[in-house]
N, C-alpha and C. Protein backbone atom coordinates (compact mmCIF):
# COMPACT_ATOMS: atom_id res chain seq x y z
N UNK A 1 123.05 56.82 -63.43
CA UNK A 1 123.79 57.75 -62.60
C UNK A 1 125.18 57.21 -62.30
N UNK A 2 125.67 56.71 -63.07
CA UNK A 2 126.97 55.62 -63.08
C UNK A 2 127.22 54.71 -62.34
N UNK A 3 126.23 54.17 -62.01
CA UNK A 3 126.10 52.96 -60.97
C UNK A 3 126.90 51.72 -61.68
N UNK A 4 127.61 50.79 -60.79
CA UNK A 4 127.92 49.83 -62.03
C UNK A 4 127.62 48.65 -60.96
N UNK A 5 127.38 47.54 -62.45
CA UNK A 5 126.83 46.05 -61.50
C UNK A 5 128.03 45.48 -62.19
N UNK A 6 129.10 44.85 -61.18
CA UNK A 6 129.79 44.07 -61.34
C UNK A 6 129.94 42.69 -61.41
N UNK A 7 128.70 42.52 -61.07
CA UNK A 7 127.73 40.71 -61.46
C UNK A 7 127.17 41.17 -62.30
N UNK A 8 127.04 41.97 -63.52
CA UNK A 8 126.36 41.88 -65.03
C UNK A 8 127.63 42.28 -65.74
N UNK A 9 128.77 42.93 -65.22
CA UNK A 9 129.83 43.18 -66.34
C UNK A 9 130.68 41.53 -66.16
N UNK A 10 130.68 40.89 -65.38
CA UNK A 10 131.08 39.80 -64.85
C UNK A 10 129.77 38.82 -65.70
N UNK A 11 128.81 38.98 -65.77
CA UNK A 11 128.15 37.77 -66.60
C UNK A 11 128.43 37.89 -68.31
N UNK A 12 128.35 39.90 -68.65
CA UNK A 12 128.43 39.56 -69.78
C UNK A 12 130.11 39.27 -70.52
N UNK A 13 131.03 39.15 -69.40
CA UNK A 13 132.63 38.84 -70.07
C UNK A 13 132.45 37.51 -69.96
N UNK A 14 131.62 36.83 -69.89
CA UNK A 14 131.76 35.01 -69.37
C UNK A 14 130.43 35.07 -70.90
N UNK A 15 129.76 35.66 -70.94
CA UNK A 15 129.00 35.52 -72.44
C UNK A 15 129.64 35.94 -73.38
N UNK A 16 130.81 36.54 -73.32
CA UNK A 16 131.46 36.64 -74.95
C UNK A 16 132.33 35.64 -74.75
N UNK A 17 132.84 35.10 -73.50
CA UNK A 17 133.86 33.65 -73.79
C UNK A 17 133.40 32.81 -74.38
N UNK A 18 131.94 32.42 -74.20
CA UNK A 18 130.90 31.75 -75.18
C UNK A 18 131.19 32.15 -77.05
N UNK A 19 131.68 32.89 -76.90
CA UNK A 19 131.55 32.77 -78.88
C UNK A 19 132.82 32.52 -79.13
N UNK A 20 132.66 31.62 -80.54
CA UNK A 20 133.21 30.94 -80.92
C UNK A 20 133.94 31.17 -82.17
N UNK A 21 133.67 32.73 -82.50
CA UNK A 21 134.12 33.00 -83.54
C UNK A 21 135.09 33.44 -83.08
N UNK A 22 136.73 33.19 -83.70
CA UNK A 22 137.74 33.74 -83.23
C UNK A 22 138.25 35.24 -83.43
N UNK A 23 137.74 35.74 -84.70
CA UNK A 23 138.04 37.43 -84.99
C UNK A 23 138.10 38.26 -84.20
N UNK A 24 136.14 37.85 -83.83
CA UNK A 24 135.74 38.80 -82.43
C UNK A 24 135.17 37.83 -81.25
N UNK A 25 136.42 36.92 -81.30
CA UNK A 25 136.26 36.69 -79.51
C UNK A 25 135.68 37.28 -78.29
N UNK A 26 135.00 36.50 -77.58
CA UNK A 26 134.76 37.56 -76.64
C UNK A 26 133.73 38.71 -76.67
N UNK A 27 133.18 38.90 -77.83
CA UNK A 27 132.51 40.43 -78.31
C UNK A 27 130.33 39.89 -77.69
N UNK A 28 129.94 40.90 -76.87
CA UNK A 28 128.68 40.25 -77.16
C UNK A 28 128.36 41.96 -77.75
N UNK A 29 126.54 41.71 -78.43
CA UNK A 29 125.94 43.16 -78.87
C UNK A 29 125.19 43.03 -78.23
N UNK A 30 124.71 43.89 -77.60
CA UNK A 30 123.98 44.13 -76.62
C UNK A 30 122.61 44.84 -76.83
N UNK A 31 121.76 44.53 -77.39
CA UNK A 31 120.23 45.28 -78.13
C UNK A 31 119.68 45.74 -76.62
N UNK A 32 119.24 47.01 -76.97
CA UNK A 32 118.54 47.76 -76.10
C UNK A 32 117.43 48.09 -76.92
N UNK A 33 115.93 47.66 -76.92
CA UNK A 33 115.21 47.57 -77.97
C UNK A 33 114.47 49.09 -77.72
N UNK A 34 114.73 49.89 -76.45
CA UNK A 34 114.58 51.45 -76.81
C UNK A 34 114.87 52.33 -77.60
N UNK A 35 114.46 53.45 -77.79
CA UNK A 35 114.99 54.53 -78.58
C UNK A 35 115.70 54.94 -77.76
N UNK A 36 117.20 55.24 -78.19
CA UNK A 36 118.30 56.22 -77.51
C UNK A 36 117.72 57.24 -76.14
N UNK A 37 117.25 57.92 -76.91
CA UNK A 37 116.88 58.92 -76.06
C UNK A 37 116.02 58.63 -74.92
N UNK A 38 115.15 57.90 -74.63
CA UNK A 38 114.24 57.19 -73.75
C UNK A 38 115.47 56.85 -72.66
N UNK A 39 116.13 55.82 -73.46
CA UNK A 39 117.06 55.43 -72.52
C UNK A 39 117.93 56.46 -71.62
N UNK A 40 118.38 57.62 -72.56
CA UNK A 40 119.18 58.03 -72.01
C UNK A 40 118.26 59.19 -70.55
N UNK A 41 116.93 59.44 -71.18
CA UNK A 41 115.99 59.98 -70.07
C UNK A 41 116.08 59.23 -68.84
N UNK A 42 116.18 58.03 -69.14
CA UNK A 42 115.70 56.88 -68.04
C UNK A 42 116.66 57.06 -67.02
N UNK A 43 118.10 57.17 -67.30
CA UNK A 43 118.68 57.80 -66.44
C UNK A 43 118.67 58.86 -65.80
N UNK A 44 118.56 60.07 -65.83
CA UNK A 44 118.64 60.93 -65.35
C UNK A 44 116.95 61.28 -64.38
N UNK A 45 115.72 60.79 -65.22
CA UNK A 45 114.63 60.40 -64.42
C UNK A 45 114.22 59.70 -63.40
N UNK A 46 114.60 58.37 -63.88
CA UNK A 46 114.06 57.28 -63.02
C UNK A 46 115.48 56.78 -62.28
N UNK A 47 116.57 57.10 -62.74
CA UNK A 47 117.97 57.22 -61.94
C UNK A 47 117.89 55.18 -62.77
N UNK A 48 117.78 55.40 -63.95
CA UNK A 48 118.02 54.30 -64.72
C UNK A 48 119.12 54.59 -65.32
N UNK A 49 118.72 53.77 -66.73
CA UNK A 49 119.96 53.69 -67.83
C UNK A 49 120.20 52.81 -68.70
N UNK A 50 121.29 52.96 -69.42
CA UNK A 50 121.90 51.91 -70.36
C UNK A 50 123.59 51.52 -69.39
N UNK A 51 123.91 50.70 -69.80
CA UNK A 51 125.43 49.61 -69.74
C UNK A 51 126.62 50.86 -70.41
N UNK A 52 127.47 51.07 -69.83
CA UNK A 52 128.50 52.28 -69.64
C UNK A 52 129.58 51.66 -70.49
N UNK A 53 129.92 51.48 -71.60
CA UNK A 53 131.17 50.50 -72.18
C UNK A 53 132.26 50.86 -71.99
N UNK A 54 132.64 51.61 -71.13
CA UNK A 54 133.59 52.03 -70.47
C UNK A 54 133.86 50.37 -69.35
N UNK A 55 132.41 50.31 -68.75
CA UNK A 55 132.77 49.13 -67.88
C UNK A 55 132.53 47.88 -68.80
N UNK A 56 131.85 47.65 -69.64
CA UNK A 56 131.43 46.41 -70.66
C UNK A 56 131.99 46.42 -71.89
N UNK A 57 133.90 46.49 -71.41
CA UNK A 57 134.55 46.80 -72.65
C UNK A 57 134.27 45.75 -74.03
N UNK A 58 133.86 44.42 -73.79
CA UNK A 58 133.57 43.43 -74.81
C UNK A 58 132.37 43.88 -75.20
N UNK A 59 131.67 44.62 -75.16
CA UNK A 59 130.27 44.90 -76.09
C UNK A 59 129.96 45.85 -76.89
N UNK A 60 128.92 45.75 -77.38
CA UNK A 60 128.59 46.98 -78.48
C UNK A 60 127.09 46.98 -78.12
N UNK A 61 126.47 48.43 -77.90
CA UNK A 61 125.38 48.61 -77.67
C UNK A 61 124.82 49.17 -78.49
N UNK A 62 123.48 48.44 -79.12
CA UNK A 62 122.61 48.98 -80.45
C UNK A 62 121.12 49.32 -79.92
N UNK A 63 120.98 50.54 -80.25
CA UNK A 63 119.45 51.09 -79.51
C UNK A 63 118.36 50.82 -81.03
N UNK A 64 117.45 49.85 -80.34
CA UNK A 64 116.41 49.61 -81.89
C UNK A 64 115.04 50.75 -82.00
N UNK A 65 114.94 51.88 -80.99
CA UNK A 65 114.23 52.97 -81.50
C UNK A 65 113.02 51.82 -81.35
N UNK A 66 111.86 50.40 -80.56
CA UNK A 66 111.03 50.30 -80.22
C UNK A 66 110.07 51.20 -79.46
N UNK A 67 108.70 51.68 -79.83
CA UNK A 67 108.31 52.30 -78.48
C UNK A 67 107.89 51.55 -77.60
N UNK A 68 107.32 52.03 -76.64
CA UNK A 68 107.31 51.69 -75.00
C UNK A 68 105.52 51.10 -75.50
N UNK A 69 105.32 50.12 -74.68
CA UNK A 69 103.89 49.87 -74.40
C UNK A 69 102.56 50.82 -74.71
N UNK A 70 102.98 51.56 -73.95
CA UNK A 70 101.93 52.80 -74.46
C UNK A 70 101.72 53.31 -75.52
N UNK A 71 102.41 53.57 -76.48
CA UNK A 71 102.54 53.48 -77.80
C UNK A 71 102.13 52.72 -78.86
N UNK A 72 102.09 51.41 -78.29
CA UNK A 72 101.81 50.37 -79.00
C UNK A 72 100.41 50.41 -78.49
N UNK A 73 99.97 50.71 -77.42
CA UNK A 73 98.45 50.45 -77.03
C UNK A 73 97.21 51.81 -77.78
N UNK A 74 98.29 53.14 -77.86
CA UNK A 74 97.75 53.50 -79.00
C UNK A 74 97.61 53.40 -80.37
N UNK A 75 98.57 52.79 -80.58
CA UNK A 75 98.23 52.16 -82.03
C UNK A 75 97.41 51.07 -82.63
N UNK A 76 97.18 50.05 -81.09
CA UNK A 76 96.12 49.09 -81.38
C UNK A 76 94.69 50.29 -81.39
N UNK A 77 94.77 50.79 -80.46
CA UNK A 77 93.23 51.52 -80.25
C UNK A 77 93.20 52.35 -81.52
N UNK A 78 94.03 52.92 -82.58
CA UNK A 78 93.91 53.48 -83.83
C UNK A 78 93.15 52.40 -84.77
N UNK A 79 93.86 51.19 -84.76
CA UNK A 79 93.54 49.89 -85.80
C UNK A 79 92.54 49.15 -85.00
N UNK A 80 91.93 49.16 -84.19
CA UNK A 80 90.91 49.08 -83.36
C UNK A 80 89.83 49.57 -84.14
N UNK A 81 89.71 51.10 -83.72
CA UNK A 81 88.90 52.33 -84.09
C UNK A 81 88.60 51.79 -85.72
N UNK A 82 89.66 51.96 -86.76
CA UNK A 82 89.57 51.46 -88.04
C UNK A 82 88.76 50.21 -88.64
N UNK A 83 88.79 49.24 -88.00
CA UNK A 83 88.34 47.77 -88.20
C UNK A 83 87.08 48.23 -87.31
N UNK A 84 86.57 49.06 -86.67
CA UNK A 84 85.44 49.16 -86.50
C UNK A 84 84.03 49.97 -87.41
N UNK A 85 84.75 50.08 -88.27
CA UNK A 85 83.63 51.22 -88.86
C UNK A 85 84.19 50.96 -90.50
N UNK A 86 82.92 50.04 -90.68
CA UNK A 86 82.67 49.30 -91.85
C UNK A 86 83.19 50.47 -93.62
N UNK A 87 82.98 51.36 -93.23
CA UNK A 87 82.87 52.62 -94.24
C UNK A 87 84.48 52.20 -94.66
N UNK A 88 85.65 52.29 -93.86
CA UNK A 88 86.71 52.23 -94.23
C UNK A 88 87.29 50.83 -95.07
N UNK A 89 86.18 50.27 -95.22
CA UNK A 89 86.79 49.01 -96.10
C UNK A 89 86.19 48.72 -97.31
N UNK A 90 85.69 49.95 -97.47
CA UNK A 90 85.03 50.07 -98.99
C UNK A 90 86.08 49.96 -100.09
N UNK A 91 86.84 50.63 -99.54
CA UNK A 91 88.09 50.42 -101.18
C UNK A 91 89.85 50.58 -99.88
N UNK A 92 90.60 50.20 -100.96
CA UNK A 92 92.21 50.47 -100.27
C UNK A 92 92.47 51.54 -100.50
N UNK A 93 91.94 52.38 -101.30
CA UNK A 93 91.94 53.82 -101.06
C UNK A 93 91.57 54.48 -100.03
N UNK A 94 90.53 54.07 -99.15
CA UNK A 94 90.18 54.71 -97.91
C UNK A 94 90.75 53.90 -96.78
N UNK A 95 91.33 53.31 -96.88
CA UNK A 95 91.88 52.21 -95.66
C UNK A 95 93.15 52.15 -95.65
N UNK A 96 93.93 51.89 -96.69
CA UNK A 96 95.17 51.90 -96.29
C UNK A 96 95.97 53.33 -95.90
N UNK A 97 95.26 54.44 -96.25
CA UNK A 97 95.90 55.90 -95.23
C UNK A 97 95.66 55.94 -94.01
N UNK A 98 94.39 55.19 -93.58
CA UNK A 98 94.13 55.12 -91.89
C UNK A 98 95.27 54.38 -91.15
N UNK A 99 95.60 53.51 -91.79
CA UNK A 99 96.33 52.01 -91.72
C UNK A 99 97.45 52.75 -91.31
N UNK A 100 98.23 53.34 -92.27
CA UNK A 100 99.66 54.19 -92.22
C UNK A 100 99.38 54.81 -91.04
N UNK A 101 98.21 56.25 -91.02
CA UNK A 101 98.39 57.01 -90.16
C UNK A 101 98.17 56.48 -88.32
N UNK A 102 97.89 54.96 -88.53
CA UNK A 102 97.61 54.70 -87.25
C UNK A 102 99.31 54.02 -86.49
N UNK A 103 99.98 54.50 -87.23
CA UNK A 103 101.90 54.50 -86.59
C UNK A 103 101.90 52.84 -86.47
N UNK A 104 101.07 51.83 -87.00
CA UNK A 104 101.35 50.45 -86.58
C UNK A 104 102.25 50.05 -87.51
N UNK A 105 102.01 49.84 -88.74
CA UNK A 105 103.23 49.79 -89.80
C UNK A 105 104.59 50.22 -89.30
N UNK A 106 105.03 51.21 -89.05
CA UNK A 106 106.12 51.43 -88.87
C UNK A 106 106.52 50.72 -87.14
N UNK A 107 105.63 50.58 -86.11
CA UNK A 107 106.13 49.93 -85.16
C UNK A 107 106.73 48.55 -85.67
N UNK A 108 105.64 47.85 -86.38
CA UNK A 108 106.51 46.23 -86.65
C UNK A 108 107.31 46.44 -87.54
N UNK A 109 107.73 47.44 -88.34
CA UNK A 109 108.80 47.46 -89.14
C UNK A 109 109.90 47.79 -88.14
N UNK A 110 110.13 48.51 -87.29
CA UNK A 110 111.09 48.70 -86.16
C UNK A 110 111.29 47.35 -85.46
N UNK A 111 110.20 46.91 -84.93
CA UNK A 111 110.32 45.33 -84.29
C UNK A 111 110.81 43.96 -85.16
N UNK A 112 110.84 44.27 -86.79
CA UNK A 112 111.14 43.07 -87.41
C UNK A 112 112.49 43.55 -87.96
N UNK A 113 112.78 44.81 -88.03
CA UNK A 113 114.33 45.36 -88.50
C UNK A 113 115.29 44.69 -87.17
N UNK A 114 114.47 45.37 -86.23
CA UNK A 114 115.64 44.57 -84.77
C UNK A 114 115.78 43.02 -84.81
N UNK A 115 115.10 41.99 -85.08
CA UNK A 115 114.69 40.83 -84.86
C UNK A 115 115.53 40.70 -86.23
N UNK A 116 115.50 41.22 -87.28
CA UNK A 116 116.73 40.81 -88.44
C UNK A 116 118.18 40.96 -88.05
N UNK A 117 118.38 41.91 -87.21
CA UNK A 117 119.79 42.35 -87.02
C UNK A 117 120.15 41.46 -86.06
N UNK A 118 119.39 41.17 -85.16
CA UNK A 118 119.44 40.04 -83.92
C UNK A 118 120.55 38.90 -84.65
N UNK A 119 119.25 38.96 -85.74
CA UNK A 119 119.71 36.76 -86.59
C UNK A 119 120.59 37.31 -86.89
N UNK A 120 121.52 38.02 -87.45
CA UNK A 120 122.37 38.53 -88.12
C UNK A 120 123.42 38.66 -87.84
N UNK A 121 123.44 38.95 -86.85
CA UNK A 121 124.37 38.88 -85.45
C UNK A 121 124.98 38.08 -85.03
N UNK A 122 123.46 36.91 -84.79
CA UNK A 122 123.90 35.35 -84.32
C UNK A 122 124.38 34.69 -85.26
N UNK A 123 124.06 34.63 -86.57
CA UNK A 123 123.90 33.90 -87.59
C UNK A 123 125.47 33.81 -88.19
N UNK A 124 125.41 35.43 -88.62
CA UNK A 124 126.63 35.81 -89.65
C UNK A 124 127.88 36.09 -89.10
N UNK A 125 127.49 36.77 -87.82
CA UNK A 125 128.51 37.30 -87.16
C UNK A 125 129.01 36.41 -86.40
N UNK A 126 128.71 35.63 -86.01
CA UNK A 126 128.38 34.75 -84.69
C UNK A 126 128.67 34.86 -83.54
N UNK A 127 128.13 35.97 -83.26
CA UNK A 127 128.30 36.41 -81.93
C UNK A 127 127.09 36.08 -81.01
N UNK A 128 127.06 36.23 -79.32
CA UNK A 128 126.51 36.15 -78.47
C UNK A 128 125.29 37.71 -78.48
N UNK A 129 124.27 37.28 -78.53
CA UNK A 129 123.57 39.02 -78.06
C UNK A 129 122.86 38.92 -76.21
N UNK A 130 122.53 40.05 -75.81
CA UNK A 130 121.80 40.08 -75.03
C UNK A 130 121.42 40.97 -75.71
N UNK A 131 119.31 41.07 -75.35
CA UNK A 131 118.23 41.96 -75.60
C UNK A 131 117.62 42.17 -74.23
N UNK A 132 117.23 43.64 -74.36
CA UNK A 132 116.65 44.19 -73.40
C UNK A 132 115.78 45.38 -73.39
N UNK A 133 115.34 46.20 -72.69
CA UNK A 133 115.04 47.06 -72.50
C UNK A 133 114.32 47.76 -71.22
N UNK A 134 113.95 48.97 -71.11
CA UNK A 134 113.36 49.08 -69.50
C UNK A 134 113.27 48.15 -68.26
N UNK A 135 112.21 47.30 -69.05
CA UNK A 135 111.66 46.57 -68.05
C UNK A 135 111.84 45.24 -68.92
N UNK A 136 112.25 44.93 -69.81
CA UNK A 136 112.37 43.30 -70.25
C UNK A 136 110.85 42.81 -70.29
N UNK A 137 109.65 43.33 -70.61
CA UNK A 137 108.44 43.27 -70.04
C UNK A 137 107.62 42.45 -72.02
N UNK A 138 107.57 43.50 -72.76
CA UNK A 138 106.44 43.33 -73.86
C UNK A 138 108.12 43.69 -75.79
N UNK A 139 109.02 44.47 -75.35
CA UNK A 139 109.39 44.67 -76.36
C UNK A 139 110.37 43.61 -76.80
N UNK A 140 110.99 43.15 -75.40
CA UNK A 140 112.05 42.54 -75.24
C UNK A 140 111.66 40.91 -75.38
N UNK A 141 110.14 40.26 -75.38
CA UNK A 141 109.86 39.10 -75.59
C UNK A 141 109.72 39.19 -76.99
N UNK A 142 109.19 40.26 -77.52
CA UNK A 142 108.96 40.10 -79.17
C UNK A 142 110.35 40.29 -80.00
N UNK A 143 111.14 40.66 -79.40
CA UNK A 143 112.45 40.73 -80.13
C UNK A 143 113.27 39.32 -79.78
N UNK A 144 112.74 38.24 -78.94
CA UNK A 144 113.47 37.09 -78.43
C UNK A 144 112.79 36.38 -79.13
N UNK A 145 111.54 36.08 -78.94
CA UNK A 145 110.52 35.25 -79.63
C UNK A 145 110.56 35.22 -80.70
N UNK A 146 111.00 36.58 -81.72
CA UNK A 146 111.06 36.32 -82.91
C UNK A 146 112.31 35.87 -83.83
N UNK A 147 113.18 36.48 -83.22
CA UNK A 147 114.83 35.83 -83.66
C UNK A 147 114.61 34.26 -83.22
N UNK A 148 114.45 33.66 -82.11
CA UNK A 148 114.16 31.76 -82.16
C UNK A 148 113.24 31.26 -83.35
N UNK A 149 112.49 31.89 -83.38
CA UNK A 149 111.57 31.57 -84.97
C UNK A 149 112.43 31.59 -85.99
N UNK A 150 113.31 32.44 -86.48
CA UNK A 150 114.35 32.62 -87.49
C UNK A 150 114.75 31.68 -87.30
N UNK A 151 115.54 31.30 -86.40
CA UNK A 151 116.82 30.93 -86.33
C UNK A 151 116.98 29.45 -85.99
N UNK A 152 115.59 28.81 -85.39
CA UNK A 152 115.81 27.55 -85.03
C UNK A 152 114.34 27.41 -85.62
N UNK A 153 113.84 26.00 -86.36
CA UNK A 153 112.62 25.57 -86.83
C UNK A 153 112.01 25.24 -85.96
N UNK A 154 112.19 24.73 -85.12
CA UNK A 154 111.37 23.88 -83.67
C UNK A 154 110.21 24.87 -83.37
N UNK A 155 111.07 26.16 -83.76
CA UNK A 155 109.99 27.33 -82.80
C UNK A 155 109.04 27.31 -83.59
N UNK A 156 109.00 27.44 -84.61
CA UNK A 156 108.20 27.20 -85.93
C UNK A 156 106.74 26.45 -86.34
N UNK A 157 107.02 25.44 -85.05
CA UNK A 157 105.89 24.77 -84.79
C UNK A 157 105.23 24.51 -83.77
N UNK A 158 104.01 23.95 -83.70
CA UNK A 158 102.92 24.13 -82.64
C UNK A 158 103.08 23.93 -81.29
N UNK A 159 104.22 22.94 -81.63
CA UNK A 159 105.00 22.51 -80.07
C UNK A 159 106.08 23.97 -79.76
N UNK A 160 107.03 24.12 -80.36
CA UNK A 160 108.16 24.91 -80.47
C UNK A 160 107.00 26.53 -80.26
N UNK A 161 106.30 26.71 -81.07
CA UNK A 161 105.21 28.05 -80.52
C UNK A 161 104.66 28.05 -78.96
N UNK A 162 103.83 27.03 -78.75
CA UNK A 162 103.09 26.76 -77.32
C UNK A 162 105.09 27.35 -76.17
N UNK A 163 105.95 26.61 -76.37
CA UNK A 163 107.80 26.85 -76.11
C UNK A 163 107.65 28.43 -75.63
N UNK A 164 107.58 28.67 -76.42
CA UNK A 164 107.64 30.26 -76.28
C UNK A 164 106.77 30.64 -75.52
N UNK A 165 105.79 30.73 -76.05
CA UNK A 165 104.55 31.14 -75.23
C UNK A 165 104.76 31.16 -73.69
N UNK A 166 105.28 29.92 -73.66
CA UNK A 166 105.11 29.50 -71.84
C UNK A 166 106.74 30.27 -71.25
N UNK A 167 107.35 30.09 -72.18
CA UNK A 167 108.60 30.91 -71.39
C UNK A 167 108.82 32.28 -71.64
N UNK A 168 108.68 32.68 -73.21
CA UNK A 168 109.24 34.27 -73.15
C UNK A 168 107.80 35.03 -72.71
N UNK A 169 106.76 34.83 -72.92
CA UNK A 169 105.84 35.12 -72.66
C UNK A 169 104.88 35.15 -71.28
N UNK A 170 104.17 34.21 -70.69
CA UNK A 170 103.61 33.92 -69.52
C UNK A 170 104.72 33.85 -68.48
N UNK A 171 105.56 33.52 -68.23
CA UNK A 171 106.63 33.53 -67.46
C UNK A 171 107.44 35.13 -67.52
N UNK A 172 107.37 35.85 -68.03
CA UNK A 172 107.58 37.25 -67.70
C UNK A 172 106.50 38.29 -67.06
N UNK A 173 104.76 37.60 -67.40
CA UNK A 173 103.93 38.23 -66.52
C UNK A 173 102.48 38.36 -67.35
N UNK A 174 102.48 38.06 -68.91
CA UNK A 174 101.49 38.61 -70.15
C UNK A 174 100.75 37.31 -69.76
């Protein structure tokens, strides 16, 4: 509802002073791991929103089209349902259409397209990102958790995994 936080447009101009690439100085991208439209509901519903770049002139905001929890909890209960009933694993002919039609495929393809563009970002571009979404709750750890795996080896391993676990994970509430 055009609310503006001037301690987050103020944190994220002190996070693009952080990059080091001189082209785009200053620049952070800003992942909103929602679908557009969610977001833009969120405002006018819940008197939420997205970051106004009007006020966050150093950023660029990329919506990764993740769904919301609920979504994902129907799609486990689809691949649930599937892995329960032995009949469907008779051949990949009868299993892999359940597979498709249970929308999970295409969720982690949305969650590993964002988590590429992330590294990509950091990597190539070398820019600063912030990730987010609604609530910073379940989409926004799998899009953090998985770009540190890319991008640094440590995460990679049993120590560097347990890392995560305890911070992007248990420390947000899972």
């Amino acid at each position: 509802m055009n609310n503006r936080s001037l301690e987050d447009e103020t944190m994220l101009n002190e996070i693009g002073k952080a990059t080091k690439e001189r082209i785009q100085y200053g620049r952070v991208v800003i992942y909103d791991a929602r679908p557009k439209m969610n977001a833009q509901a969120n405002k006018y519903i819940k008197n939420g929103g997205f970051e106004d770049l009007k006020y966050y002139r150093n950023c660029d905001i990329l919506f990764c089209d993740i769904d919301n929890i609920h979504e994902v909890s129907k799609c486990f209960r689809k691949i649930y349902e599937i892995s329960n009933d032995p009949l469907n694993f008779n051949s990949m002919i009868a299993y892999q259409p359940l597979v498709e039609a249970s929308g999970y495929l295409v969720m982690i393809s949305k969650i590993l397209k964002s988590v590429n563009q992330v590294v990509e970002t950091m990597m190539n571009r070398k820019l600063n990102v912030l990730i987010h979404c609604s609530d910073g709750w379940d989409r926004t750890a799998q899009m953090c958790a998985l770009a540190q795996q890319c991008i640094d080896p440590y995460f990679r391993t049993i120590e560097g995994f347990l890392t995560l676990i305890s911070k992007d994970w248990i420390s947000f509430g899972h």
